[in-house]
C-alpha atoms as a PDB file:
ATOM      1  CA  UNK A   1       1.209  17.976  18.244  1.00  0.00           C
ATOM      2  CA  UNK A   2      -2.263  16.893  19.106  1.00  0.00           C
ATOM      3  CA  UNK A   3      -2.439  12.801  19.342  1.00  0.00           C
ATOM      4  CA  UNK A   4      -5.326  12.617  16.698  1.00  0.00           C
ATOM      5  CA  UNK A   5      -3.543  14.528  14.551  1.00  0.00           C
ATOM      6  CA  UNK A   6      -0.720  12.703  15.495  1.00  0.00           C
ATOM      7  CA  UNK A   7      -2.188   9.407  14.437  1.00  0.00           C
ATOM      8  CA  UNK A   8      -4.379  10.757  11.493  1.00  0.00           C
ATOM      9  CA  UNK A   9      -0.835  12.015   9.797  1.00  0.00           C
ATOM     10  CA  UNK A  10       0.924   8.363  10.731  1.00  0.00           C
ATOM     11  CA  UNK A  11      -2.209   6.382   9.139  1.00  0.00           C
ATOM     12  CA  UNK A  12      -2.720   8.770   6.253  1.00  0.00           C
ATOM     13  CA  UNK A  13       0.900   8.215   5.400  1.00  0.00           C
ATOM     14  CA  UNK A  14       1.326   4.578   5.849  1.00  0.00           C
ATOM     15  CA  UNK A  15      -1.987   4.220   3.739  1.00  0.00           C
ATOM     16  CA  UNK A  16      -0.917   6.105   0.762  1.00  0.00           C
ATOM     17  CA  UNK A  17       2.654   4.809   0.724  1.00  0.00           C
ATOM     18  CA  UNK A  18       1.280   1.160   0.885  1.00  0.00           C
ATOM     19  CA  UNK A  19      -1.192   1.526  -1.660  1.00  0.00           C
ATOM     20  CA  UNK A  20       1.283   3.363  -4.266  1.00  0.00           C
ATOM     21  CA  UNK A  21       3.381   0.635  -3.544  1.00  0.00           C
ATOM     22  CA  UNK A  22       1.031  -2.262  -4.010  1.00  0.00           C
ATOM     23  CA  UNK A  23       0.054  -0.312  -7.132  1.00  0.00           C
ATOM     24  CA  UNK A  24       3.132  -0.162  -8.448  1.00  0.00           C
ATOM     25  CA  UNK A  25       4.285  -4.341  -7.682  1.00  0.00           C
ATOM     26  CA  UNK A  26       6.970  -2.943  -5.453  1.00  0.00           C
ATOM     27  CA  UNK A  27       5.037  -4.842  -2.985  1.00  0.00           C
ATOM     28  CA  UNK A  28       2.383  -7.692  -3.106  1.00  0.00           C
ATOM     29  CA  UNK A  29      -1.107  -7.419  -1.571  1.00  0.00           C
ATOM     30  CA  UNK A  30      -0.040  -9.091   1.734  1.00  0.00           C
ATOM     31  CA  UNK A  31       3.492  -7.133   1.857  1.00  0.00           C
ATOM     32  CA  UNK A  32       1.443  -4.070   1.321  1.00  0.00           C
ATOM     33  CA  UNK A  33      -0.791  -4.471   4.505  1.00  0.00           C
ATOM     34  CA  UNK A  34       2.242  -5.380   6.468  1.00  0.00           C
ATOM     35  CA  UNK A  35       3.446  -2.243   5.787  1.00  0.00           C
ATOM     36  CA  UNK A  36       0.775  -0.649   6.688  1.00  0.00           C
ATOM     37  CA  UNK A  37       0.645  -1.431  10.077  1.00  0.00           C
ATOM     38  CA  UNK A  38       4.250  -1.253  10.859  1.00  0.00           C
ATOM     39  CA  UNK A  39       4.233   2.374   9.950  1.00  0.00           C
ATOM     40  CA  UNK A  40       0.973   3.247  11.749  1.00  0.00           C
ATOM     41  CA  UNK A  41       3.025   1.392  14.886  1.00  0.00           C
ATOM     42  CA  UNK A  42       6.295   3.342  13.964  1.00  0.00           C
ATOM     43  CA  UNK A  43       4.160   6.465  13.544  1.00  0.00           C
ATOM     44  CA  UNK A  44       1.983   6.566  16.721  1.00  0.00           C
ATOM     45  CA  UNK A  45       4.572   4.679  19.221  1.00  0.00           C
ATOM     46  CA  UNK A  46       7.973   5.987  17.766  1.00  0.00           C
ATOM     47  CA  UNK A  47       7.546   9.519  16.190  1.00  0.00           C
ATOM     48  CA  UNK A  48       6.870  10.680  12.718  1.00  0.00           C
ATOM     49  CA  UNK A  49      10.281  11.936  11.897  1.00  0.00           C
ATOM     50  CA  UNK A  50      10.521   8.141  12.766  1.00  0.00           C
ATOM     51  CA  UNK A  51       8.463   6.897  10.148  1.00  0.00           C
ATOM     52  CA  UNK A  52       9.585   9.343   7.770  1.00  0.00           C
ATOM     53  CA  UNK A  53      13.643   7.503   8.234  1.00  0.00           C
ATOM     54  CA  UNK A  54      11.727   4.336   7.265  1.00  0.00           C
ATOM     55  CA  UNK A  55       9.880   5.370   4.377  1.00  0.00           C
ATOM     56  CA  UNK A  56      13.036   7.091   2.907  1.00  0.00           C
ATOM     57  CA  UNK A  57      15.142   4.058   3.505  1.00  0.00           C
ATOM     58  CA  UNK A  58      11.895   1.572   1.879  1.00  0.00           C
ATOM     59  CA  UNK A  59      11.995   4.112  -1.557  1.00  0.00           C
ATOM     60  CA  UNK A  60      15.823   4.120  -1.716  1.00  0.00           C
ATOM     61  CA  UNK A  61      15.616   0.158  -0.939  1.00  0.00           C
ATOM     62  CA  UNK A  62      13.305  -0.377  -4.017  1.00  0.00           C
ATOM     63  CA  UNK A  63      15.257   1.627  -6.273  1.00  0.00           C
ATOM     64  CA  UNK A  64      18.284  -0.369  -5.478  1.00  0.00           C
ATOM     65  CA  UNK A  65      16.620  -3.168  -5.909  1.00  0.00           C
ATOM     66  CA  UNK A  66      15.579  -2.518  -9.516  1.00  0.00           C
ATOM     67  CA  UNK A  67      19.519  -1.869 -10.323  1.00  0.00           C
ATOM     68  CA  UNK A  68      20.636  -4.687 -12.155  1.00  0.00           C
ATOM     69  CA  UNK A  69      17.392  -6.403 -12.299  1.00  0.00           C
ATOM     70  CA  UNK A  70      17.776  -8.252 -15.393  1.00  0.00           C
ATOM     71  CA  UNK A  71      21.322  -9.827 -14.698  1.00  0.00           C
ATOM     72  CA  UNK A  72      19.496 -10.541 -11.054  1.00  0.00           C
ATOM     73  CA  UNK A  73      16.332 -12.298 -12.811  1.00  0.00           C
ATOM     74  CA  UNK A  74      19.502 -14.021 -14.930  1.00  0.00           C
ATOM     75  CA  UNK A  75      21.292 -15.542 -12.153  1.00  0.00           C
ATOM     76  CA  UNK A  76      17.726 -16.758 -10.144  1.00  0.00           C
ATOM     77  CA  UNK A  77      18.569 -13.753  -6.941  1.00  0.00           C
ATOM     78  CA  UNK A  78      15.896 -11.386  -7.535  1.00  0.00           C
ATOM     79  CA  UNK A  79      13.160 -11.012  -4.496  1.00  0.00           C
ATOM     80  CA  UNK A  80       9.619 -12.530  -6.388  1.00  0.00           C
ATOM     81  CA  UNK A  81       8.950 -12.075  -9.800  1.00  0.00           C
ATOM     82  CA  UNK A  82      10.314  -8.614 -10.703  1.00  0.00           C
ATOM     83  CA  UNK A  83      11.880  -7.594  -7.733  1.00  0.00           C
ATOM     84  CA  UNK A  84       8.405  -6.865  -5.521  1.00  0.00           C
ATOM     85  CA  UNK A  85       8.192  -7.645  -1.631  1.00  0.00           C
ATOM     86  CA  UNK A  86       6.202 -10.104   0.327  1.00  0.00           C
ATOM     87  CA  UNK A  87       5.216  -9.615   3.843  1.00  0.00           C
ATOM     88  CA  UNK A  88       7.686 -12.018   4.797  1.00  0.00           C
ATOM     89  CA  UNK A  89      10.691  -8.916   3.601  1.00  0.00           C
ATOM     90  CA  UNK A  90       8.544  -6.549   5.201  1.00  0.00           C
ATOM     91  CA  UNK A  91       8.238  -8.117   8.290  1.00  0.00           C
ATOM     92  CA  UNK A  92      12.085  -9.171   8.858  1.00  0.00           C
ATOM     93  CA  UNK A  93      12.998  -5.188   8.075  1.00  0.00           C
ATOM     94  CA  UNK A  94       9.831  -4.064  10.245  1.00  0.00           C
ATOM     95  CA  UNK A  95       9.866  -6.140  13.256  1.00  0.00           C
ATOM     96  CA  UNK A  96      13.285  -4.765  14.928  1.00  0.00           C
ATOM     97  CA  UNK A  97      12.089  -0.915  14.457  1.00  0.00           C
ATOM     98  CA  UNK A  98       8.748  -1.545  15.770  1.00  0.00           C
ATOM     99  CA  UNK A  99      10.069  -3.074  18.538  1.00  0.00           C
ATOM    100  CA  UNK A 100      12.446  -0.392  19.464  1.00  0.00           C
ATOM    101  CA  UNK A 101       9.325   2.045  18.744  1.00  0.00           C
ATOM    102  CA  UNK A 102       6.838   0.132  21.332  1.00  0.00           C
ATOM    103  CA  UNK A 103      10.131  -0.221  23.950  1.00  0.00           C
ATOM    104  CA  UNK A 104      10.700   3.387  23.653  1.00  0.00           C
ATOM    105  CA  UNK A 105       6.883   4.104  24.080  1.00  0.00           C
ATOM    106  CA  UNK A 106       6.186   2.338  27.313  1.00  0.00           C
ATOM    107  CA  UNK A 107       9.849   3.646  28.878  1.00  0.00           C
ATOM    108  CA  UNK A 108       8.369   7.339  27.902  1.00  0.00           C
ATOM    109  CA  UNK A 109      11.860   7.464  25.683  1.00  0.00           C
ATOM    110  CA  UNK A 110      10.522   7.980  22.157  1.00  0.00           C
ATOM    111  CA  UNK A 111      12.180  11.607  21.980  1.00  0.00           C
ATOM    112  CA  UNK A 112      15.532  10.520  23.762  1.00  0.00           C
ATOM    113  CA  UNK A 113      18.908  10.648  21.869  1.00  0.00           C
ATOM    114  CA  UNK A 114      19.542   7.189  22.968  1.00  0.00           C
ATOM    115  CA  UNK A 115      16.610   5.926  21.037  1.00  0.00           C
ATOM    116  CA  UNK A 116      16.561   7.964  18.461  1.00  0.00           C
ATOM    117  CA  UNK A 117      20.380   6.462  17.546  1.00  0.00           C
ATOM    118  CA  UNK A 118      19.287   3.187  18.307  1.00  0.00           C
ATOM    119  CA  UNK A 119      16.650   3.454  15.880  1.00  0.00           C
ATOM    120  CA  UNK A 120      18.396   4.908  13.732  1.00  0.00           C
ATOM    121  CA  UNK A 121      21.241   2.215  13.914  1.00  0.00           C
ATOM    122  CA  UNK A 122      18.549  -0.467  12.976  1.00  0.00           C
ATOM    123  CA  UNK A 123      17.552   1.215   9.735  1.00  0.00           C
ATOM    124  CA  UNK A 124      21.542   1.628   8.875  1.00  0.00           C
ATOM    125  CA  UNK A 125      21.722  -2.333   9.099  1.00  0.00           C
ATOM    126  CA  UNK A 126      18.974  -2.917   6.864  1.00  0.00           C
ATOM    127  CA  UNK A 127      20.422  -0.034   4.491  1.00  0.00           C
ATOM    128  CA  UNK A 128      24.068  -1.751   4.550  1.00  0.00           C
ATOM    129  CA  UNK A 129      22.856  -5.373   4.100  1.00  0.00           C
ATOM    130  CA  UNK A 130      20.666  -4.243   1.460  1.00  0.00           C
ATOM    131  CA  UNK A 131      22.966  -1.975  -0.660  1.00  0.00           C
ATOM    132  CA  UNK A 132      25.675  -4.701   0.047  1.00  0.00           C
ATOM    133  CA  UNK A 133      23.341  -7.487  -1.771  1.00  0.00           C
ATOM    134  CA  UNK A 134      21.904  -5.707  -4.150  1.00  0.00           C
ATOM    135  CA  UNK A 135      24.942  -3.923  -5.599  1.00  0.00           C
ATOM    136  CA  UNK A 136      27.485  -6.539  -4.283  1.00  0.00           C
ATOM    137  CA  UNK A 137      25.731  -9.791  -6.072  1.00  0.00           C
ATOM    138  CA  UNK A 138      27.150  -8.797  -9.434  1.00  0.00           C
ATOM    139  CA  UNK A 139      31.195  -9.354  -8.561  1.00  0.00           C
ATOM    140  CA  UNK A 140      32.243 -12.812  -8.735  1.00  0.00           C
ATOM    141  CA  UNK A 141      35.232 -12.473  -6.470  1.00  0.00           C
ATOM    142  CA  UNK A 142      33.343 -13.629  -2.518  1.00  0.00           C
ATOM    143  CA  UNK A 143      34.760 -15.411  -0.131  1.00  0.00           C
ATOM    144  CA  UNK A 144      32.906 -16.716   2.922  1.00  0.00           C
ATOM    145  CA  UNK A 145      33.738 -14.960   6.282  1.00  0.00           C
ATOM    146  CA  UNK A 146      34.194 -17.233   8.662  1.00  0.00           C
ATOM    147  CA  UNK A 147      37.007 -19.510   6.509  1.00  0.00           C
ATOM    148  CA  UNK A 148      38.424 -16.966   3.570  1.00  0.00           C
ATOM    149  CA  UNK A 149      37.249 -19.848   0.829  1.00  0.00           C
ATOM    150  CA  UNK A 150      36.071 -18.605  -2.424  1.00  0.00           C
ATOM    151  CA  UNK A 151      32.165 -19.408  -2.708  1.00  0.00           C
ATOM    152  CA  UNK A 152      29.783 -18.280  -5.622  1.00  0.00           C
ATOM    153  CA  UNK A 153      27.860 -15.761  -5.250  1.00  0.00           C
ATOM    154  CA  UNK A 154      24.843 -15.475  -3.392  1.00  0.00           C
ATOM    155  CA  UNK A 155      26.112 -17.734  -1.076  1.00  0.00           C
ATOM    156  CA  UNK A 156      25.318 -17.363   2.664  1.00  0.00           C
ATOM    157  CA  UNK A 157      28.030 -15.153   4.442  1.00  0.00           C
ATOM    158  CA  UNK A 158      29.497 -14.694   1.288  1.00  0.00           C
ATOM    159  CA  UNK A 159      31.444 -11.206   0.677  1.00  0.00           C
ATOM    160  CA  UNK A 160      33.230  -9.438  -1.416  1.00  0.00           C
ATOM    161  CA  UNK A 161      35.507  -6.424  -1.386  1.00  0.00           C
ATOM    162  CA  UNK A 162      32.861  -4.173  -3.401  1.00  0.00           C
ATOM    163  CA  UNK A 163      30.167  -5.528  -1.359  1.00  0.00           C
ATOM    164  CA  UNK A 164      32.080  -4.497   1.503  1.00  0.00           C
ATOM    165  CA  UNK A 165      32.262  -1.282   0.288  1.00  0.00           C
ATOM    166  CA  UNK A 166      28.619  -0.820  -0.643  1.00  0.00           C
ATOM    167  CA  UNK A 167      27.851  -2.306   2.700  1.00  0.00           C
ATOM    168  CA  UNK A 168      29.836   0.783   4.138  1.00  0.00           C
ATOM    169  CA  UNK A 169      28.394   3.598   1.644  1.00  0.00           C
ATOM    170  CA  UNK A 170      24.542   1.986   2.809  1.00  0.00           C
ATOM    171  CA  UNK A 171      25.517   2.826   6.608  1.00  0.00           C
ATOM    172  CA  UNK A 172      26.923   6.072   5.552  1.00  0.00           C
ATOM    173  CA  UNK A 173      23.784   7.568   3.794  1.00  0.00           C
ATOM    174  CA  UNK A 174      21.232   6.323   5.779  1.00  0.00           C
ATOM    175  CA  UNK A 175      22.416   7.078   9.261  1.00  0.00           C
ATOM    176  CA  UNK A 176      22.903  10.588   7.624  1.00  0.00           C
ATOM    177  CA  UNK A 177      19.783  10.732   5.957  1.00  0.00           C
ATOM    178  CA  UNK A 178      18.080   9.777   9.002  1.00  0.00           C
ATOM    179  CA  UNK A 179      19.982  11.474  11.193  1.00  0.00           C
ATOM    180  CA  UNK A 180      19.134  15.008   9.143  1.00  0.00           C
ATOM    181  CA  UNK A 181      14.966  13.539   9.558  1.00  0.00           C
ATOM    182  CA  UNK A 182      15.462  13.419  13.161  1.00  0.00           C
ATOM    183  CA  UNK A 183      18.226  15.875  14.227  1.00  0.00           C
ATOM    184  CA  UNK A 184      17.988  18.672  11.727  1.00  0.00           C
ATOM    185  CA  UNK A 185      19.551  21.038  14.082  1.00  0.00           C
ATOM    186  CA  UNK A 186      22.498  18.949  14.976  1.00  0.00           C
ATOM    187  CA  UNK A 187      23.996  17.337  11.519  1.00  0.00           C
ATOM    188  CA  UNK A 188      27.676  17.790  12.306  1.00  0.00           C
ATOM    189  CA  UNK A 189      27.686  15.714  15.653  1.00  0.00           C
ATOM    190  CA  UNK A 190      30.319  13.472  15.845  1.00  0.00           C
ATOM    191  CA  UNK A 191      27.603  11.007  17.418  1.00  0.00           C
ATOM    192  CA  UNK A 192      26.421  10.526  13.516  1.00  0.00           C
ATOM    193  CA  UNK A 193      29.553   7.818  13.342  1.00  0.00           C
ATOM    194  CA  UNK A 194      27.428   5.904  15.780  1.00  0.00           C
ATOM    195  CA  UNK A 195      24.873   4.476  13.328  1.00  0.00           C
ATOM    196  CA  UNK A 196      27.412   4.592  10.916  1.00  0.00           C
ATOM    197  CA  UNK A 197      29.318   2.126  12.330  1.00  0.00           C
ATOM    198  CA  UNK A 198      26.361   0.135  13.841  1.00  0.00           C
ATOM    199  CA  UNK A 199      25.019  -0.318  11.073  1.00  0.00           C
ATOM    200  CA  UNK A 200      28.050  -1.335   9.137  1.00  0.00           C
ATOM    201  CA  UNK A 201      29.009  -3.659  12.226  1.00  0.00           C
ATOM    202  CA  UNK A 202      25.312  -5.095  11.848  1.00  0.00           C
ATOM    203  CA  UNK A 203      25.819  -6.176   7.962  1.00  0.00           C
ATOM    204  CA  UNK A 204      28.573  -7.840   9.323  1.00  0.00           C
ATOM    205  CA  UNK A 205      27.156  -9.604  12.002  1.00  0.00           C
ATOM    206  CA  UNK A 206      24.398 -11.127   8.928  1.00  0.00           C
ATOM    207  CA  UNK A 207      27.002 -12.366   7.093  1.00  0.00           C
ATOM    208  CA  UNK A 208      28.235 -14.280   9.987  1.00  0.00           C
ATOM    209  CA  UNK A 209      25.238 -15.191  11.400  1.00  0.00           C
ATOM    210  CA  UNK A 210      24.233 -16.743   7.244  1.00  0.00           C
ATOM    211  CA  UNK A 211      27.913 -18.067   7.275  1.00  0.00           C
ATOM    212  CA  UNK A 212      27.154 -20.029  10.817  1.00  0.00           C
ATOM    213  CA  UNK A 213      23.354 -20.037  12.242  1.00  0.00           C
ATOM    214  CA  UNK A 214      21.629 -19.992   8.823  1.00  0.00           C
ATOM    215  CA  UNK A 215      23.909 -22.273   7.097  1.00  0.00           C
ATOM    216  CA  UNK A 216      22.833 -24.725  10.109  1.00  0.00           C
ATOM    217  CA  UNK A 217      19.238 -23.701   9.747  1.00  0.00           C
ATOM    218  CA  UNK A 218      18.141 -22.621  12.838  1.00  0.00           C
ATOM    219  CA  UNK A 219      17.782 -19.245  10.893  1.00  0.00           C
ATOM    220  CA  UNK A 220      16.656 -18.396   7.539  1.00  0.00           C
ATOM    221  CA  UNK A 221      17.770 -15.175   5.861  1.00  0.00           C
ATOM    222  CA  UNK A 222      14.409 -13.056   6.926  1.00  0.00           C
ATOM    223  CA  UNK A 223      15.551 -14.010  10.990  1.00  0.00           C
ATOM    224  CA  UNK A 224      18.705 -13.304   9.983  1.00  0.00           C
ATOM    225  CA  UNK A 225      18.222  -9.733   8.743  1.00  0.00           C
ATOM    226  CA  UNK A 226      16.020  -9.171  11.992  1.00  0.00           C
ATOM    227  CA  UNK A 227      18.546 -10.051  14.906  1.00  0.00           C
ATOM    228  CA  UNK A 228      21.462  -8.280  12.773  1.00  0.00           C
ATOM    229  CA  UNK A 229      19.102  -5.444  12.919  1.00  0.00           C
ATOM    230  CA  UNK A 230      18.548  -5.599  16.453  1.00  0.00           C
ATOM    231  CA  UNK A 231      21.929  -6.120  17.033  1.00  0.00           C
ATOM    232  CA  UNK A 232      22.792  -3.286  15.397  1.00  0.00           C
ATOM    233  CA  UNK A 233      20.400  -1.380  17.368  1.00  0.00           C
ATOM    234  CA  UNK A 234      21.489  -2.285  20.720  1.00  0.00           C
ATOM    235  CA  UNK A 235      24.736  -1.608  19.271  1.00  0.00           C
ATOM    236  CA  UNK A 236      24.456   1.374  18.722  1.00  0.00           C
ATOM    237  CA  UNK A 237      22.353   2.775  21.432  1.00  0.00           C
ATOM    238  CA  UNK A 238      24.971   0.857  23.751  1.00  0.00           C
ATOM    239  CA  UNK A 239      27.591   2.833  22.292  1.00  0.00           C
ATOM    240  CA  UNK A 240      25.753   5.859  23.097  1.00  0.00           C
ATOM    241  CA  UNK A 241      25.383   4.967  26.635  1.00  0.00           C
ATOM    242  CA  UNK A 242      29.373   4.168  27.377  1.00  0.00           C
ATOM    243  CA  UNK A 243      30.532   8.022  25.558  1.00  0.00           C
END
């Protein structure tokens, strides 16, 4: 594809996207613009099949979001007013893929397997922590990871045995949804577990670092989702590298 066109078709996307979701309060005027630019930068740098595993995993992240939302608004968890994102959510779910996308870019790798499953690794993190909150909030029965105690919920590295699972089902449909995006030839390769488990590794590895680092506060829940993500990333693309 031509690199105008190429960057015309990442721009034109990220623009309406942003704007239908500033339009419809799923995001505010700054999370909006954030947006915007991180999927210009996945777009151009990364590859539009790239951009296209982020947008699906934003629209399936704000209808989970809205599941629930009155009991959320109830118990004081909701993101903002009615659920909308700030630039702050964007940014801790944009950063890590961005990052991949500009490391891939200067290394010449952005069509490789081994990127393309790290990237798509990162987006199964952000999947499985956000399924896992969203739809795991509700059940009173957590207990914090690193000690077993029973802590309300909400609590940082809190989890629950429905969370868990949700946590799981979020890896499972969005390393498969993106891996269909990007590898539409190839869906029955047994290197789809990869994200899978990456990504449900990663939603551990936030629940550990809230139950330890951001408990402490030297991180606060947005860092948090970013180095799970990244983890989860070089998880999975490390994975890749040792098969």
């Amino acid at each position: 594809m031509d690199a105008l066109l190429h960057i015309g078709l990442a721009v034109a996307i990220s623009t309406v996207l942003s704007f239908l979701a500033y339009r419809l309060e799923l995001l505010t005027g700054a999370g909006a613009l954030s947006s915007f630019l991180i999927g210009i930068i996945i777009g151009t740098l990364g590859s539009l099949s790239w951009l296209l595993v982020l947008v699906s995993f934003t629209l399936a992240g704000f209808v989970v979001t809205h599941i629930d939302m009155a009991e959320k608004a109830r118990l004081g968890l909701q993101e903002g007013k009615r659920g909308e994102r700030g630039h702050i959510n964007v940014l801790a779910v944009g950063l890590p893929p961005c990052l991949l996308a500009a490391a891939a870019f200067l290394m010449g790798e952005q069509g490789s397997v081994a990127a393309a499953i790290g990237y798509i690794s990162i987006i199964s993190v952000a999947a499985s922590d956000t399924v896992a909150s969203e739809l795991g909030m509700k059940y009173e029965k957590v207990w914090l990871i690193t000690s077993f105690k029973r802590v309300p919920p909400g609590t940082d590295g809190g989890i629950s045995v429905m969370g868990t699972f949700w946590a799981l089902i979020g890896a499972v449909a969005a390393s498969l949804l993106g891996w269909i995006i990007i590898f539409p030839h190839n869906i029955l390769s047994p290197l789809l577990l990869i994200p899978i488990l990456a990504g449900f590794v990663g939603c551990l590895v936030d629940s550990l670092l809230g139950a330890t680092l951001e408990a402490w506060g030297y991180l606060n829940k947005y860092s948090n989702n970013a180095v799970s993500m990244i983890i989860g990333g070089l998880l999975g693309a490390g994975i890749y590298f040792l098969l």
